[in-house]
C-alpha atoms as a PDB file:
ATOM      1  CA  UNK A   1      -6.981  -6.222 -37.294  1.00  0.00           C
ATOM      2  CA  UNK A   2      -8.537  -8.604 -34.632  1.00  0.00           C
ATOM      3  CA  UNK A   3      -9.538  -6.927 -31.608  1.00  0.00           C
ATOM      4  CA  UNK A   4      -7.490  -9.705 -29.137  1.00  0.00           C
ATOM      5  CA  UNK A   5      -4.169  -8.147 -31.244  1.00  0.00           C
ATOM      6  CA  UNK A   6      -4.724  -4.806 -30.885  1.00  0.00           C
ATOM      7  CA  UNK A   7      -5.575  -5.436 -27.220  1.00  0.00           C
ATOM      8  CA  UNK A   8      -2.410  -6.850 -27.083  1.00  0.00           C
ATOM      9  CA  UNK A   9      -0.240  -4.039 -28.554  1.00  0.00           C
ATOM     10  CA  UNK A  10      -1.903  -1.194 -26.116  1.00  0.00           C
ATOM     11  CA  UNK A  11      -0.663  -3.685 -23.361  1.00  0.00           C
ATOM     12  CA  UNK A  12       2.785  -3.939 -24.877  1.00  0.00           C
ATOM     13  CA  UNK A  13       3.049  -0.306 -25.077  1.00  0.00           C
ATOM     14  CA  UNK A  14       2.252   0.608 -21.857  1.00  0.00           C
ATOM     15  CA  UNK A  15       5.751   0.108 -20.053  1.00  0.00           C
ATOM     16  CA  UNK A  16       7.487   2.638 -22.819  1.00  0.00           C
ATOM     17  CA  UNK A  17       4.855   5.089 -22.126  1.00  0.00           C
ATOM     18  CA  UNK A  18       6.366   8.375 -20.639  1.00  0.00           C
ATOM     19  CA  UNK A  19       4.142  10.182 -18.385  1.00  0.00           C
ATOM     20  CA  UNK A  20       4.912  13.930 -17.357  1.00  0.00           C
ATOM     21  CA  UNK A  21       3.351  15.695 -14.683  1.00  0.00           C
ATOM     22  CA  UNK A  22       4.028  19.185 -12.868  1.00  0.00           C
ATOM     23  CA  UNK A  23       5.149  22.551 -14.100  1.00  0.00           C
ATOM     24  CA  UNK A  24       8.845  24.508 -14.366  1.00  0.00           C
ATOM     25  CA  UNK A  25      10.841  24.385 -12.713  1.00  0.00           C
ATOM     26  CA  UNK A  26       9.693  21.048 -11.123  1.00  0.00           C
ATOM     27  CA  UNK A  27       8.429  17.799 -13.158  1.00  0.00           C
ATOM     28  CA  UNK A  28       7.597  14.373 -12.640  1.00  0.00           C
ATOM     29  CA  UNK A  29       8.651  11.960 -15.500  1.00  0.00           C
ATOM     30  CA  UNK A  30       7.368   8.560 -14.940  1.00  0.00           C
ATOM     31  CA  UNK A  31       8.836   5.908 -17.879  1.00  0.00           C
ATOM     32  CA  UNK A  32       9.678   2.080 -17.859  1.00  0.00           C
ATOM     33  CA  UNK A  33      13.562   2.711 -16.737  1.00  0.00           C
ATOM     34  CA  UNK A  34      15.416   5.243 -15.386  1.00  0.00           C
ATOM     35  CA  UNK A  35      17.576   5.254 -18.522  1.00  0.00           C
ATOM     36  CA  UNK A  36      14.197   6.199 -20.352  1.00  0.00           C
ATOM     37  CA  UNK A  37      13.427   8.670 -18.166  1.00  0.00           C
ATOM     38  CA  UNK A  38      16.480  10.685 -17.666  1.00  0.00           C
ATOM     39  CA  UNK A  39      16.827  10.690 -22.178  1.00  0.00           C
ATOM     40  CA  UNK A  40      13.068  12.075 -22.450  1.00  0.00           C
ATOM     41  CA  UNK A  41      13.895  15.061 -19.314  1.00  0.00           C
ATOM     42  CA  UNK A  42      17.558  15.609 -21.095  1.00  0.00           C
ATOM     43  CA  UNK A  43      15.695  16.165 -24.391  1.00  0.00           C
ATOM     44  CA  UNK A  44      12.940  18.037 -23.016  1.00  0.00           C
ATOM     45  CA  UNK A  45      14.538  20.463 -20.866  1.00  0.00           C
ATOM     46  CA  UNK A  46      17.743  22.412 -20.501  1.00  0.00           C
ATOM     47  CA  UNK A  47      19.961  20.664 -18.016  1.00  0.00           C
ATOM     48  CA  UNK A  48      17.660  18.757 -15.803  1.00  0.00           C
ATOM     49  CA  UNK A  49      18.606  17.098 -12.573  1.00  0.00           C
ATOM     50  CA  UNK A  50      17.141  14.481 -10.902  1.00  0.00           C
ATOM     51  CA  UNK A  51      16.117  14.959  -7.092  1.00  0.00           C
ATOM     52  CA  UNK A  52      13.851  12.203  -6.244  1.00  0.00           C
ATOM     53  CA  UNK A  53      13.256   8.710  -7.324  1.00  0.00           C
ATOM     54  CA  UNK A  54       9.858   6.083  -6.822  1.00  0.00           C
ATOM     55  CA  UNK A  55       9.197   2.941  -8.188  1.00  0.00           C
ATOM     56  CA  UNK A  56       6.469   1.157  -8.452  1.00  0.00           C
ATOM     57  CA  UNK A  57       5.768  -2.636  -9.836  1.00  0.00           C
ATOM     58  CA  UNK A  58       2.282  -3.899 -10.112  1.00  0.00           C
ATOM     59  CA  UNK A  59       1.684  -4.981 -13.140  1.00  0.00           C
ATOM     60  CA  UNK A  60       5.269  -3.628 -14.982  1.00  0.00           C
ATOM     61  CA  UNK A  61       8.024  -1.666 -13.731  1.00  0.00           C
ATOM     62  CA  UNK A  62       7.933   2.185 -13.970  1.00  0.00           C
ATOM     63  CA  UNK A  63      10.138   4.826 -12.458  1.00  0.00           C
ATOM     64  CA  UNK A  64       9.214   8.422 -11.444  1.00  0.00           C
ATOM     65  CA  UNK A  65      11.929  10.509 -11.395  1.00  0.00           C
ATOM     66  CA  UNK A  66      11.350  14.035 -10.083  1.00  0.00           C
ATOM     67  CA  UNK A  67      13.624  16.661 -12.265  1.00  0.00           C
ATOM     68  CA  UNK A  68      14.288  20.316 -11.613  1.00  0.00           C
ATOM     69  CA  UNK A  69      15.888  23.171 -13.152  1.00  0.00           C
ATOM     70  CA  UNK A  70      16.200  24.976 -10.763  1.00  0.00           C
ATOM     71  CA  UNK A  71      19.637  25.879  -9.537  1.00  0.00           C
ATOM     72  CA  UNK A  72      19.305  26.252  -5.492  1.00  0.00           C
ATOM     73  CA  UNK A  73      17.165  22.244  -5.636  1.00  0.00           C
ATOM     74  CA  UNK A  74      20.004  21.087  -7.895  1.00  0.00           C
ATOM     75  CA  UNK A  75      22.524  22.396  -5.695  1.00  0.00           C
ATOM     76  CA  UNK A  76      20.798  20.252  -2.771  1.00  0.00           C
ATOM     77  CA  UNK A  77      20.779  16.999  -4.722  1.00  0.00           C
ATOM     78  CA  UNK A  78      22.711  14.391  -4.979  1.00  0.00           C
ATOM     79  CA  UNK A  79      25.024  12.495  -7.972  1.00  0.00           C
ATOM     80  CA  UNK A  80      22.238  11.235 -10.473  1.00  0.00           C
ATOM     81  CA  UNK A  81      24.033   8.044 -10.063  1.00  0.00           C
ATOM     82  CA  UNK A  82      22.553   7.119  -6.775  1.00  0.00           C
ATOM     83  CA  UNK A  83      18.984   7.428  -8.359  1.00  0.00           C
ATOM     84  CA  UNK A  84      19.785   4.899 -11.043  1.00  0.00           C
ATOM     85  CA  UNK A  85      19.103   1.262  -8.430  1.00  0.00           C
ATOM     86  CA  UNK A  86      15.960   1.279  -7.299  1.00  0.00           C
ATOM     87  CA  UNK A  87      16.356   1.774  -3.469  1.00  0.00           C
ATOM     88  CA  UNK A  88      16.616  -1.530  -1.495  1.00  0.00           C
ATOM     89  CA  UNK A  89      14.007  -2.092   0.998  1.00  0.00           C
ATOM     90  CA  UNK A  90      15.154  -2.291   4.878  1.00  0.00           C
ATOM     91  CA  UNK A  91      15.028  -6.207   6.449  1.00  0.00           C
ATOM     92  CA  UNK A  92      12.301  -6.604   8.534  1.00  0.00           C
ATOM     93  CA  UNK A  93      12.796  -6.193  12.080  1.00  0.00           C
ATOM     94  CA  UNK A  94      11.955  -9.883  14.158  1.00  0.00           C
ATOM     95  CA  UNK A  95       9.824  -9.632  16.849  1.00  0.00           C
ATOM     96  CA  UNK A  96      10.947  -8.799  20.076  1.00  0.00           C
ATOM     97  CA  UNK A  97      10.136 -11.636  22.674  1.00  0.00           C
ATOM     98  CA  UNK A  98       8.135 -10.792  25.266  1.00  0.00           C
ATOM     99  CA  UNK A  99       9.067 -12.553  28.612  1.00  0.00           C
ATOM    100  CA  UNK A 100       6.310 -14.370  30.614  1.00  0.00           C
ATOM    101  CA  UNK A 101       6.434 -15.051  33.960  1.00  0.00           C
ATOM    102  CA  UNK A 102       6.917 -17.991  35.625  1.00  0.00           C
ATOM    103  CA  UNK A 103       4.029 -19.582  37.606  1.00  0.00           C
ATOM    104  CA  UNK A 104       4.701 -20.824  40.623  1.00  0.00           C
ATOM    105  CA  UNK A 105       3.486 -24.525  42.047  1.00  0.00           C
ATOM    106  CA  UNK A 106       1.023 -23.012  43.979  1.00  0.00           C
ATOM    107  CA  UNK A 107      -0.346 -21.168  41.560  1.00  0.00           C
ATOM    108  CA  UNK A 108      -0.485 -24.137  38.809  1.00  0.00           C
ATOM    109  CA  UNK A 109      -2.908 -26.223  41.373  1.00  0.00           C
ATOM    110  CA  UNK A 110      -4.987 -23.098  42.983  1.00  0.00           C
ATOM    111  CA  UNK A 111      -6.077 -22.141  39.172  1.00  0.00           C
ATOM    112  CA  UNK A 112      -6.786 -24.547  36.017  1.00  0.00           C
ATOM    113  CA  UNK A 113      -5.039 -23.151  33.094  1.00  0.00           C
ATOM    114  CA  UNK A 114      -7.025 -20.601  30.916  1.00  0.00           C
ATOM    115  CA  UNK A 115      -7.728 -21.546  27.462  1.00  0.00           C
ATOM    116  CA  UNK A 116      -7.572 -18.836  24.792  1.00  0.00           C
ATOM    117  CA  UNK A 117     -11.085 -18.732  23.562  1.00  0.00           C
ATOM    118  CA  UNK A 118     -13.070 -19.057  27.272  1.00  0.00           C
ATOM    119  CA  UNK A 119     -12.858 -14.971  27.138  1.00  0.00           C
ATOM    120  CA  UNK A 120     -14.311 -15.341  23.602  1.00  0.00           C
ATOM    121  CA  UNK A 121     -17.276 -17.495  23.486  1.00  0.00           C
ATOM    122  CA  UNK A 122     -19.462 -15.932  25.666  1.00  0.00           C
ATOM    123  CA  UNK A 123     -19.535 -12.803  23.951  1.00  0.00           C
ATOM    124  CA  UNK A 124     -19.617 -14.528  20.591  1.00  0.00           C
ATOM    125  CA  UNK A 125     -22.865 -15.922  21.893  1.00  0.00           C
ATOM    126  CA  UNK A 126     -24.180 -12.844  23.050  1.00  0.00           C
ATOM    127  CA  UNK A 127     -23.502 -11.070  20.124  1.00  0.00           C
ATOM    128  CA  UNK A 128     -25.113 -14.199  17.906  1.00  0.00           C
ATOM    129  CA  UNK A 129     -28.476 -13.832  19.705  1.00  0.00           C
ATOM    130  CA  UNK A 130     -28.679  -9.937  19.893  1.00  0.00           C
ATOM    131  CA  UNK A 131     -28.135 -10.588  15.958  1.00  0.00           C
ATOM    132  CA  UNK A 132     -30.551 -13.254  15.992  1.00  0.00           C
ATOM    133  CA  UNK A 133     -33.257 -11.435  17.961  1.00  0.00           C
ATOM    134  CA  UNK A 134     -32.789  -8.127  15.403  1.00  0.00           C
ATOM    135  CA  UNK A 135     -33.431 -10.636  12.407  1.00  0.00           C
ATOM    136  CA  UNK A 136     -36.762 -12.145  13.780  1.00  0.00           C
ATOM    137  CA  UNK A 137     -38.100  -8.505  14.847  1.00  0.00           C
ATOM    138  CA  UNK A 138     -37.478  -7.657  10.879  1.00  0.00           C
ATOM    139  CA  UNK A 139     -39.046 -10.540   9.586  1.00  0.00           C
ATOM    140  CA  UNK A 140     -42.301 -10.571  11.994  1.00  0.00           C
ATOM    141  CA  UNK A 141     -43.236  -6.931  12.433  1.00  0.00           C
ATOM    142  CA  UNK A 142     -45.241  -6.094  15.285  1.00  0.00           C
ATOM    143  CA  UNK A 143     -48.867  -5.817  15.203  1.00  0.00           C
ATOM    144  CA  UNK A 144     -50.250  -2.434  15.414  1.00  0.00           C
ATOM    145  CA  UNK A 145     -53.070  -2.403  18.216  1.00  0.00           C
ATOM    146  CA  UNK A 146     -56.439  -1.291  16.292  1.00  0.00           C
ATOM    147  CA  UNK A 147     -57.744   2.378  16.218  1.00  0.00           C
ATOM    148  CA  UNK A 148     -60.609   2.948  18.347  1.00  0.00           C
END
């Protein structure tokens, strides 16, 4: 078999791969759908329910559903229904406006207007030389004065 086809079948495998993590009576079943997920945890263990859901979508989907058998956690839980959409993320909040105050005449002629980078340069510049001066102390080391 060429290597560039069996390269391809481990990548077309991966999103069927089950994954199973944890120990009774909690587990972690990560799969490619829910619907996968929930038929490997119903054939693994005795009545499983689900109590927590994550997706994740990098490269492929997978789901981790968190199943438990134990009865006071499965009391707590929800339907297994509301697991089965992948929660919706919240719409981002706009920016909240932030009001500037009005200049007066007298202050418009009594100061120029301030550009943005006149606080920037001259620190730029102080920080290029003290970078500058550091690179020529490396590169021409100080003479040692001779021994007597």
């Amino acid at each position: 078999m060429p290597l560039g086809r069996g390269i391809v079948e481990v990548f077309e495998a991966i999103p069927d791969r089950i994954e199973v993590s944890g120990h009774g009576p909690t587990w972690r079943v990560t799969a490619g759908s829910f619907e996968t997920a929930v038929a490997y945890a119903e054939e693994a263990w005795d009545a499983p329910t689900v109590i927590a859901r994550a997706d994740r979508n990098r490269w492929w989907p997978r789901v981790t559903l968190t199943f438990t058998t134990d009865p006071a956690r499965a009391a707590l839980a929800p339907a297994r229904d509301s697991f089965a959409k992948p929660p919706t993320p919240p719409a981002p909040a706009a920016p909240a406006a932030v009001p500037v105050p009005a200049r007066t005449e007298a202050q418009a002629r009594a100061t120029p207007p301030v550009r943005d980078d006149d606080h920037v340069l001259p620190s730029l510049e102080a920080i290029f030389a003290y970078q500058e001066e550091r690179r020529m102390a490396r590169r021409f080391p100080e003479q040692r004065p001779p021994t007597a």
